[in-house]
C-alpha atoms as a PDB file:
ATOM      1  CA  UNK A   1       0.000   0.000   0.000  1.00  0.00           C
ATOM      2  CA  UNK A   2       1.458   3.184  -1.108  1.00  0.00           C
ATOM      3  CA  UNK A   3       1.102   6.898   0.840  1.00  0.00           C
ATOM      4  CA  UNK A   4       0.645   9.838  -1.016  1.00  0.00           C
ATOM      5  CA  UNK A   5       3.038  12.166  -1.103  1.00  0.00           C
ATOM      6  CA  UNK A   6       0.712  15.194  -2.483  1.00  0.00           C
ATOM      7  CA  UNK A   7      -3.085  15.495  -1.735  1.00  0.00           C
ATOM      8  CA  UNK A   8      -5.397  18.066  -1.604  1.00  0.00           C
ATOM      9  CA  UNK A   9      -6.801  20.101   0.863  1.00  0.00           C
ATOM     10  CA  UNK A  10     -10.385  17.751   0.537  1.00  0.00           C
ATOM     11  CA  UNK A  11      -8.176  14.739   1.055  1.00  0.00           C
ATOM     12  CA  UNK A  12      -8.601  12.460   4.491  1.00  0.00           C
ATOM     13  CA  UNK A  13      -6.694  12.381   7.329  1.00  0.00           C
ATOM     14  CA  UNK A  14      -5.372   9.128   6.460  1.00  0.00           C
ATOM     15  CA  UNK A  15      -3.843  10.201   3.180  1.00  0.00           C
ATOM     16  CA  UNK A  16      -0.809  12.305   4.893  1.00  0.00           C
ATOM     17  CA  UNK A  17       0.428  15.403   2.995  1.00  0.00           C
ATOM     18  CA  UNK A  18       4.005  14.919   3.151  1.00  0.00           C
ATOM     19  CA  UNK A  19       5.503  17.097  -0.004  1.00  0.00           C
ATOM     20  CA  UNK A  20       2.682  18.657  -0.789  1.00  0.00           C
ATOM     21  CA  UNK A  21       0.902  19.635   2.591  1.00  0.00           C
ATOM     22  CA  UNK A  22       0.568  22.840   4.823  1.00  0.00           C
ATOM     23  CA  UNK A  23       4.026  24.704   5.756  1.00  0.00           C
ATOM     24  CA  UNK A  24       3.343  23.344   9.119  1.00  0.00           C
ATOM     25  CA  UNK A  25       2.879  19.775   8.704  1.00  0.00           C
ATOM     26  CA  UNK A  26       6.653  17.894   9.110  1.00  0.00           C
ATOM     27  CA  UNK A  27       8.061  15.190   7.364  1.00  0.00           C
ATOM     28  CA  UNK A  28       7.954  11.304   9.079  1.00  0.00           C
ATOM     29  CA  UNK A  29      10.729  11.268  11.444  1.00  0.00           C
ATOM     30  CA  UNK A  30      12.275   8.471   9.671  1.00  0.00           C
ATOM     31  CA  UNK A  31      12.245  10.184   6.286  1.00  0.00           C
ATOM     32  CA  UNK A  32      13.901  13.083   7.437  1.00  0.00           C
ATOM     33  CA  UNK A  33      16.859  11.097   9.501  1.00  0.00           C
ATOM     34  CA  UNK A  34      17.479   9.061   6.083  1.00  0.00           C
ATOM     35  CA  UNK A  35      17.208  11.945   3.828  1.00  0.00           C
ATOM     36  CA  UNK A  36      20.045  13.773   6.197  1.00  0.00           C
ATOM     37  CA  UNK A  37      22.104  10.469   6.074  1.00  0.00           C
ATOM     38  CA  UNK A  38      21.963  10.364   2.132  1.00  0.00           C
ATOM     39  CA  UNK A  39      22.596  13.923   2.492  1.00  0.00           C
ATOM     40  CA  UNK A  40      25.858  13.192   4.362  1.00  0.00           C
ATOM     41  CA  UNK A  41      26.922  10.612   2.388  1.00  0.00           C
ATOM     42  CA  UNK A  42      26.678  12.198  -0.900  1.00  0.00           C
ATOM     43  CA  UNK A  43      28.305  15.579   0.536  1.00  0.00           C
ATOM     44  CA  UNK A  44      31.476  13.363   1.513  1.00  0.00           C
ATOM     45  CA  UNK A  45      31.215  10.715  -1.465  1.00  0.00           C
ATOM     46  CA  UNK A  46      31.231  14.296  -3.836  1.00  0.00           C
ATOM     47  CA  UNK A  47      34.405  15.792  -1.904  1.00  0.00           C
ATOM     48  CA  UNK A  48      36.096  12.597  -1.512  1.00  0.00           C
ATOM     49  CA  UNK A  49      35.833  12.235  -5.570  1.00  0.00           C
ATOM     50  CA  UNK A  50      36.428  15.516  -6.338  1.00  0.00           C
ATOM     51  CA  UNK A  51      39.974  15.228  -4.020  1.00  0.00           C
ATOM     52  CA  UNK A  52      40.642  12.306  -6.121  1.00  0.00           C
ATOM     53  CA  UNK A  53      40.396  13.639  -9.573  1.00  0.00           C
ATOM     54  CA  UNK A  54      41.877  17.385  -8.701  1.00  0.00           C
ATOM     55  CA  UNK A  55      45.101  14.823  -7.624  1.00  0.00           C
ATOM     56  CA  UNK A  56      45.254  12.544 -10.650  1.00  0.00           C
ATOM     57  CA  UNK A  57      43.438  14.439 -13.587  1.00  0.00           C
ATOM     58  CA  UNK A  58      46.535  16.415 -15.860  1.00  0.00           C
ATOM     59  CA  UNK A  59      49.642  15.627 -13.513  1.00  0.00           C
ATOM     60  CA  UNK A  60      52.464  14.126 -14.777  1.00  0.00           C
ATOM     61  CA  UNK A  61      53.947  10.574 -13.421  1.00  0.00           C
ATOM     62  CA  UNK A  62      57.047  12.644 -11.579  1.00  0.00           C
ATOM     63  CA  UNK A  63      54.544  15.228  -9.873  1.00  0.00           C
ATOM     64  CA  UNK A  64      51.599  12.415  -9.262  1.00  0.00           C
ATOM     65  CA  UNK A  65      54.507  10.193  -7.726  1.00  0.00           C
ATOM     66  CA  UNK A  66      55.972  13.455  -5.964  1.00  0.00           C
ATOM     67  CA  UNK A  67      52.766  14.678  -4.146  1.00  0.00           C
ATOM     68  CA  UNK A  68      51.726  11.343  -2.829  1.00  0.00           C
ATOM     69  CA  UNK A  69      55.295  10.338  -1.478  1.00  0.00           C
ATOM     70  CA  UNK A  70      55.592  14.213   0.403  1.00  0.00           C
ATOM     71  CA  UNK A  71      51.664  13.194   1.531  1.00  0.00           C
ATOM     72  CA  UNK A  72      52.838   9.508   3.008  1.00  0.00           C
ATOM     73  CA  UNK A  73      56.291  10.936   4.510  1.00  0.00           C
ATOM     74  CA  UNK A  74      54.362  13.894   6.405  1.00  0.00           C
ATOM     75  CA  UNK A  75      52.458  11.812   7.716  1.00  0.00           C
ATOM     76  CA  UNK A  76      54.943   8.596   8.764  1.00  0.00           C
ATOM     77  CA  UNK A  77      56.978  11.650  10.483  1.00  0.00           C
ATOM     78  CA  UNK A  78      54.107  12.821  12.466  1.00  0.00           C
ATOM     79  CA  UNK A  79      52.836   9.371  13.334  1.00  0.00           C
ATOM     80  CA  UNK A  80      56.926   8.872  15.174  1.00  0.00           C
ATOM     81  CA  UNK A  81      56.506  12.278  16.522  1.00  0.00           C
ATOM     82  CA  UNK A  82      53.076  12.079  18.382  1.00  0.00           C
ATOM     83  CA  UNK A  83      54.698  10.441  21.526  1.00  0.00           C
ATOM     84  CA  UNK A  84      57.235  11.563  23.714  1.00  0.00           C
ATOM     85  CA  UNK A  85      60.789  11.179  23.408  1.00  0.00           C
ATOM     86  CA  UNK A  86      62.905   8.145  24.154  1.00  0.00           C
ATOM     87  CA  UNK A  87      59.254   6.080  23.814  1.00  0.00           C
ATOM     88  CA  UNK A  88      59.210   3.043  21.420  1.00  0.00           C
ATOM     89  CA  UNK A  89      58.432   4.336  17.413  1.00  0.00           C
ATOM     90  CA  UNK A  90      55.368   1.233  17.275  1.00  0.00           C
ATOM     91  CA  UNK A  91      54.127   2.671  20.111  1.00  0.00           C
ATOM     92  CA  UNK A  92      53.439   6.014  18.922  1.00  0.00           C
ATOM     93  CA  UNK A  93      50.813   5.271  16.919  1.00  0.00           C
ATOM     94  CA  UNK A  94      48.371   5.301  19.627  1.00  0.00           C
ATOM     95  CA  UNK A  95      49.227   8.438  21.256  1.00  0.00           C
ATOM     96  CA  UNK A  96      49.214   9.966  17.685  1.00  0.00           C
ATOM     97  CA  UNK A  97      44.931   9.733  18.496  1.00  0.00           C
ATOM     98  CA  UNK A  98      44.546   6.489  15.523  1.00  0.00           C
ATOM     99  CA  UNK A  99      44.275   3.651  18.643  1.00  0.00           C
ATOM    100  CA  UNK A 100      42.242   1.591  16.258  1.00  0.00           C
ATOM    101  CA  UNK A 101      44.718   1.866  13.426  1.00  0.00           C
ATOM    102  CA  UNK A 102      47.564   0.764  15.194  1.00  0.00           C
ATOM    103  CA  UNK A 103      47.829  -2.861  14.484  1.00  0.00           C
ATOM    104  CA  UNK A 104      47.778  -1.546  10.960  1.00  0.00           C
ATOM    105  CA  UNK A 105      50.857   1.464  11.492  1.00  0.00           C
ATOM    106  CA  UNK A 106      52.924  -0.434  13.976  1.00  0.00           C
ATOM    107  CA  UNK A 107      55.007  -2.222  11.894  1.00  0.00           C
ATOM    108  CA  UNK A 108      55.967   0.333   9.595  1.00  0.00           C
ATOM    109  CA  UNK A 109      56.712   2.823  12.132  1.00  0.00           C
ATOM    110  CA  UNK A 110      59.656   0.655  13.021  1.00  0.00           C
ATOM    111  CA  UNK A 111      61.625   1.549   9.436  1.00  0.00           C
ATOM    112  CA  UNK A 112      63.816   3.640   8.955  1.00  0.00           C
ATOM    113  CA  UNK A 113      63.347   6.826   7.660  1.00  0.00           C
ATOM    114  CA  UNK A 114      64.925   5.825   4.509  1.00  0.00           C
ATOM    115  CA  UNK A 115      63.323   2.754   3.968  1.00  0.00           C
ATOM    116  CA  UNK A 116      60.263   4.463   4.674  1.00  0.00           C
ATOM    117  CA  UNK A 117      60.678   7.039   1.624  1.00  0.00           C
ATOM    118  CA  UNK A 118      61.760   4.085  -0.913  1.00  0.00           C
ATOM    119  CA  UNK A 119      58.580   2.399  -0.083  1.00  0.00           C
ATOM    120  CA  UNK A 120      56.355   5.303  -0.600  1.00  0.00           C
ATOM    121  CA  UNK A 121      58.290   5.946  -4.102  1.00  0.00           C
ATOM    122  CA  UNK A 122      57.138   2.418  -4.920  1.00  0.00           C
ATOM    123  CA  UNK A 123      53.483   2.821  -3.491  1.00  0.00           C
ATOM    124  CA  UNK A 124      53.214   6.114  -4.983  1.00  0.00           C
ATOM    125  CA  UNK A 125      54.471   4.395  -8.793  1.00  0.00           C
ATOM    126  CA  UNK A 126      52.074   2.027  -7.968  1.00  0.00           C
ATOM    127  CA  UNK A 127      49.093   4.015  -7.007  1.00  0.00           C
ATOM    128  CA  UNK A 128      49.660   5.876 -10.172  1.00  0.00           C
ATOM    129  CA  UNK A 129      49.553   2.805 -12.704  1.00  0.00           C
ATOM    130  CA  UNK A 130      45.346   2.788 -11.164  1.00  0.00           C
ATOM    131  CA  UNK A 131      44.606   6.084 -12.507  1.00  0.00           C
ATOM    132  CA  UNK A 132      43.195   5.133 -15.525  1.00  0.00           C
ATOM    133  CA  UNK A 133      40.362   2.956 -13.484  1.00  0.00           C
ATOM    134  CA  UNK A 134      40.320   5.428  -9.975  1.00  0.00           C
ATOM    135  CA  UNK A 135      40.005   8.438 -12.191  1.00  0.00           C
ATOM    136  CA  UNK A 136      36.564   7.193 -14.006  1.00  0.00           C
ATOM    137  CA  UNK A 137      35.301   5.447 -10.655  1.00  0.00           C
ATOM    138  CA  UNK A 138      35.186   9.138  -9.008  1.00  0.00           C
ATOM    139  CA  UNK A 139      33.798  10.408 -12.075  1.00  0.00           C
ATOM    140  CA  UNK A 140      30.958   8.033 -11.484  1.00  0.00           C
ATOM    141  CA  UNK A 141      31.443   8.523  -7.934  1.00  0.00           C
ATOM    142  CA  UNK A 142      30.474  12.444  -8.141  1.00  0.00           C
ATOM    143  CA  UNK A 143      27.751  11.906 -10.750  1.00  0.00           C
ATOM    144  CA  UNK A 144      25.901   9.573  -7.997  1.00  0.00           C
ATOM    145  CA  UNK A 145      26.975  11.421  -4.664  1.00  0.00           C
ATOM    146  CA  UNK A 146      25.443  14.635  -6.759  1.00  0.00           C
ATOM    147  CA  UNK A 147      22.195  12.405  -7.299  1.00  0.00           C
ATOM    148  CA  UNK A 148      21.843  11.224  -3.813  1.00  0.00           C
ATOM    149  CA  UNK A 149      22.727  15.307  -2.841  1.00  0.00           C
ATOM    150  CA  UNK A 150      20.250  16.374  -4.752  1.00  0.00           C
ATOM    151  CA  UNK A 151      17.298  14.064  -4.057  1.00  0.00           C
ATOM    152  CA  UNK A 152      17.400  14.149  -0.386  1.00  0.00           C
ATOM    153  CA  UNK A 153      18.214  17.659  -0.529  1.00  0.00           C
ATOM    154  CA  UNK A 154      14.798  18.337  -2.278  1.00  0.00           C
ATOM    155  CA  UNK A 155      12.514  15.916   0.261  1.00  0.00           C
ATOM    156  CA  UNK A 156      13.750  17.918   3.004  1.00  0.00           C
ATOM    157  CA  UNK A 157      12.951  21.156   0.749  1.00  0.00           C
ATOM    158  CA  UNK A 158       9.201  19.638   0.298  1.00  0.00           C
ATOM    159  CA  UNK A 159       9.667  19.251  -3.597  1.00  0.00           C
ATOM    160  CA  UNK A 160       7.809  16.654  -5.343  1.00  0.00           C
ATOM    161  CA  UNK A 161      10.329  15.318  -7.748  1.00  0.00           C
ATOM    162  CA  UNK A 162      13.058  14.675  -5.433  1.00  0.00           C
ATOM    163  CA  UNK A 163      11.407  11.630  -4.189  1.00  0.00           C
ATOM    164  CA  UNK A 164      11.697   9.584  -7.196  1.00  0.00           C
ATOM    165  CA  UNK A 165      15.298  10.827  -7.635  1.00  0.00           C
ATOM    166  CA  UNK A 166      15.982   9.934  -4.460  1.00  0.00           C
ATOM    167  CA  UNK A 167      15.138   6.401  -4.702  1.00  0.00           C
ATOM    168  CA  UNK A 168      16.374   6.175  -7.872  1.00  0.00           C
ATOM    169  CA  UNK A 169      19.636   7.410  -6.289  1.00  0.00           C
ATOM    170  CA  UNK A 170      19.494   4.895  -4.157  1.00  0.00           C
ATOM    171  CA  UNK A 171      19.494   1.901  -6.281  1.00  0.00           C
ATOM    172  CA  UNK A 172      22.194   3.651  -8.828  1.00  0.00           C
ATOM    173  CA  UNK A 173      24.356   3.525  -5.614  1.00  0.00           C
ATOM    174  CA  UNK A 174      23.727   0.077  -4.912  1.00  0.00           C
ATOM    175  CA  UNK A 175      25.939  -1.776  -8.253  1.00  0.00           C
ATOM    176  CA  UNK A 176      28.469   0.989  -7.520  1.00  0.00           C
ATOM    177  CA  UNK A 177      29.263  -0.562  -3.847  1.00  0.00           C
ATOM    178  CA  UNK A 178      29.544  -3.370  -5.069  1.00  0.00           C
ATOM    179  CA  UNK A 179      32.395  -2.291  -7.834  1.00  0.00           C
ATOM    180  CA  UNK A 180      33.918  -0.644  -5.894  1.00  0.00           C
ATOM    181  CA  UNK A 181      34.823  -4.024  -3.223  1.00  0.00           C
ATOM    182  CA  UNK A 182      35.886  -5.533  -6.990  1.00  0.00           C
ATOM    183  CA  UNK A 183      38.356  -2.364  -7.552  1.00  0.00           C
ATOM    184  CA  UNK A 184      39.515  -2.383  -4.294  1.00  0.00           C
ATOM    185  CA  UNK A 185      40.268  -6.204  -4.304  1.00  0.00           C
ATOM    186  CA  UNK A 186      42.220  -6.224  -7.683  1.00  0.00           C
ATOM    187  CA  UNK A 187      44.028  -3.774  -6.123  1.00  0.00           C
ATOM    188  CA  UNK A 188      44.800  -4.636  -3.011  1.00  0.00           C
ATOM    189  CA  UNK A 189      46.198  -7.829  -5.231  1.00  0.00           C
ATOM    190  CA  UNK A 190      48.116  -5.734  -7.617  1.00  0.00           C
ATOM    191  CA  UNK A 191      49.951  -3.776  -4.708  1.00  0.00           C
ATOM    192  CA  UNK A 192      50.642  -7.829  -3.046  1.00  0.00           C
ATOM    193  CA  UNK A 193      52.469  -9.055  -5.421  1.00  0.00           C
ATOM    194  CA  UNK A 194      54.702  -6.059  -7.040  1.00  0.00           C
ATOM    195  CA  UNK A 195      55.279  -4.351  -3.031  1.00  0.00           C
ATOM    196  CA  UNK A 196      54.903  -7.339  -1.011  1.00  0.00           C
ATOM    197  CA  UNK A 197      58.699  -8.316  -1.596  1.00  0.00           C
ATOM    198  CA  UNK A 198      60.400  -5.213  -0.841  1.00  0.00           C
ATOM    199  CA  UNK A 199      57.959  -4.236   2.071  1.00  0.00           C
ATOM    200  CA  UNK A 200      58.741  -7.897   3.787  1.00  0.00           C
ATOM    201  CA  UNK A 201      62.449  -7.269   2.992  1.00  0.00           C
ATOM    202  CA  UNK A 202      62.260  -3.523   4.793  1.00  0.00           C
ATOM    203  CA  UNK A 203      60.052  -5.291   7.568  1.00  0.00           C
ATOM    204  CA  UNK A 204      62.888  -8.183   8.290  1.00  0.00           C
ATOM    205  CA  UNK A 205      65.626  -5.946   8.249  1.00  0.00           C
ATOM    206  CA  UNK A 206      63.832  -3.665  11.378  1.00  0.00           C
ATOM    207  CA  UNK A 207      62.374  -6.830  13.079  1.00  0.00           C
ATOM    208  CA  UNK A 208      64.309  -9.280  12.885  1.00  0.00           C
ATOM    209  CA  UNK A 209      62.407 -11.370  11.677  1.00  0.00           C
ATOM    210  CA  UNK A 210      62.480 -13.540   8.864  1.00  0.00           C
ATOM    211  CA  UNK A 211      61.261 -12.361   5.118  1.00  0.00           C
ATOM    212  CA  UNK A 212      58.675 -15.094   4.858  1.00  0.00           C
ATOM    213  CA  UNK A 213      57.016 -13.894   7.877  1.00  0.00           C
ATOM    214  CA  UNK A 214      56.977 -10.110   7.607  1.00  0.00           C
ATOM    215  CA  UNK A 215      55.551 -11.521   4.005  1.00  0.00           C
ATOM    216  CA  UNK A 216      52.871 -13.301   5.291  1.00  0.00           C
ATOM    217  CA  UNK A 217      51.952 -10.611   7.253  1.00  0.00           C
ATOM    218  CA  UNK A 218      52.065  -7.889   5.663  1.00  0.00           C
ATOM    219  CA  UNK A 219      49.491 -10.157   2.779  1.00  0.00           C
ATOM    220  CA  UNK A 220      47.073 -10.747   6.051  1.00  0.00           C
ATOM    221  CA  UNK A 221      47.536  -6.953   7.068  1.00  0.00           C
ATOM    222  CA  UNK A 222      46.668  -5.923   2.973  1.00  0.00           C
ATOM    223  CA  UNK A 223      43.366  -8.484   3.575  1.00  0.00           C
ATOM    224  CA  UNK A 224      42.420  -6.742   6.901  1.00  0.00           C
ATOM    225  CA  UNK A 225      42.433  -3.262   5.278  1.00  0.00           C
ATOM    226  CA  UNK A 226      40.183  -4.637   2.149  1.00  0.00           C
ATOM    227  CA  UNK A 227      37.976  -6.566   4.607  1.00  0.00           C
ATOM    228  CA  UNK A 228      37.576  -3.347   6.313  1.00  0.00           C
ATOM    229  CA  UNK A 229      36.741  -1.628   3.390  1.00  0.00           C
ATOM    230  CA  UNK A 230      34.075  -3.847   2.404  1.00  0.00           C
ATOM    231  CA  UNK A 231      32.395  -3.875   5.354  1.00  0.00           C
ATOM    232  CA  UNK A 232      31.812  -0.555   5.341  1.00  0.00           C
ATOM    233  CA  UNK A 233      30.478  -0.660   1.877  1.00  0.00           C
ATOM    234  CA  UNK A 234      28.159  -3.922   3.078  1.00  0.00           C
ATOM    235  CA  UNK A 235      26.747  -1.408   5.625  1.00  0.00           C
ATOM    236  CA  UNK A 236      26.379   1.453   2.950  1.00  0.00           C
ATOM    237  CA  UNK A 237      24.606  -1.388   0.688  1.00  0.00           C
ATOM    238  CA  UNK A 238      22.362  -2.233   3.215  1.00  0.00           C
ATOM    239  CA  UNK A 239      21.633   1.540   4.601  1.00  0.00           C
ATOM    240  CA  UNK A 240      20.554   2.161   0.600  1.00  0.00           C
ATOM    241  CA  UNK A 241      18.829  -1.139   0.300  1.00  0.00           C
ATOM    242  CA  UNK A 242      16.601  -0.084   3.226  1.00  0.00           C
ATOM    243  CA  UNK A 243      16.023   3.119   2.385  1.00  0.00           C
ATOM    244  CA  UNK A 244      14.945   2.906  -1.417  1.00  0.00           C
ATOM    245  CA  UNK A 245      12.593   0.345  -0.569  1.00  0.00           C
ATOM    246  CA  UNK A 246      11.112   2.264   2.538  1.00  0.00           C
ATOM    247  CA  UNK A 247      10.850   5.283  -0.271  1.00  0.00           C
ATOM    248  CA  UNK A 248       8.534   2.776  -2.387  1.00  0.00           C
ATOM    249  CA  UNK A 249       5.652   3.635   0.292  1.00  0.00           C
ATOM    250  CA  UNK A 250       5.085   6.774  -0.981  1.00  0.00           C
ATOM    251  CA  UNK A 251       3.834   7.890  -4.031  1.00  0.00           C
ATOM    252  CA  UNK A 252       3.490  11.482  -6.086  1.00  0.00           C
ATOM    253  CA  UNK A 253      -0.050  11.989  -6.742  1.00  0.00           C
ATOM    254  CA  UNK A 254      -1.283  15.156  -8.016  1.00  0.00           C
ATOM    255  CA  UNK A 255      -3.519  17.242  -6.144  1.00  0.00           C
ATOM    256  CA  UNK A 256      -7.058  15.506  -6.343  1.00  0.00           C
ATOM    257  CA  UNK A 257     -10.264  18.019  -7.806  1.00  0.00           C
END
């Protein structure tokens, strides 16, 4: 059973007017907190894609490679400098404020500074061999963070074709997630097999350890960061899922003679 969205003035009390009412009359509570979420996410998935494509659209290998190794090294160098001195590097990673982050920081933070600026080169060479697929996913990536923007933007404004928009947003969004675990595991692979060598090699030499180790985990540390990536886009999936089809119980009708 659908609700209008629009109805006249004659219309009953159990028809609400939603888009279409009196000034006064607010939306459902649950519409509004759902149209702010989409509004949230489609303000950061528009900023986040825009950051990506002012980076990688006309710049050179040498400047691309450049930029992202000054980026990684600024922020290795504050990461060893959040704790006091004399305390372990791998330790610092918590008092830097990233607590949850540190199993993923900790090992790193035990290279040396030179090591550390090699590996970027390499993750930064690496990073920029993906442009031709990152640079079209943020494309798409604006195009329906604009569309989710814009439809929730215009239920909270009371205008009677953001709702289908909205929804429609919603289920654009949906195949999108689920490229995006795809790109992000091919990836994640890619950056395995041609850094995994000379990051377990940089890991042994601080550790100890041996290179077959460090190896192994820095493969399960790669997996952890992809698995953490796709749950977040499994809870994004769902969040859309939920919404477009609690936007199906409503319907634009015109205003009734």
């Amino acid at each position: 059973m659908t609700v209008p969205l629009s109805a006249s003035s004659r219309s009953s009390g159990s028809s609400p007017r939603l888009l279409g009412g009196l000034p006064r009359r607010r939306l459902p509570l649950l519409l509004r907190v759902l149209a702010v979420l989409s509004l949230l996410a489609g303000l950061w998935g528009a900023v986040s894609s825009l950051a990506e494509l002012l980076g990688g659209v006309r710049a050179d290998r040498a400047e691309f490679i450049s930029r992202v190794r000054d980026h990684q090294l600024a922020l290795f160098d504050s990461l060893q400098a959040g704790s006091p001195p004399g305390s372990p590097p791998a330790d610092r990673a918590a008092s830097a404020g990233i607590p949850l982050a540190q199993p993923l920081i900790a090992p790193f933070l035990r290279l040396p500074r030179a090591d550390a600026e090699r590996l970027s080169l390499l993750l930064s060479g690496e990073l920029y061999e993906h442009l031709p697929v990152t640079i079209p996913m943020a494309l798409l990536q604006l195009l329906l963070s604009w569309l989710l923007l814009t439809g929730s933007l215009g239920v909270l404004r009371r205008q009677l074709w953001a709702l289908p928009l909205w929804s429609w947003a919603c289920m654009v969004n949906l195949p999108f997630a689920m490229l995006s675990v795809l790109v992000s595991l091919v990836h994640s692979r890619a950056i395995r097999e041609q850094l995994g060598p000379e990051v377990a090699a940089a890991l042994a030499r601080a550790s100890g350890r041996s290179v077959e180790a460090e190896l192994a985990g820095f493969h399960q540390l790669t997996r952890l960061y992809v698995g953490g990536q796709a749950a977040m886009l499994a809870l994004w999936a769902l969040l859309l899922c939920g919404t477009g089809l609690y936007l199906q119980r409503y319907a634009v009708a015109g205003p009734r003679p």
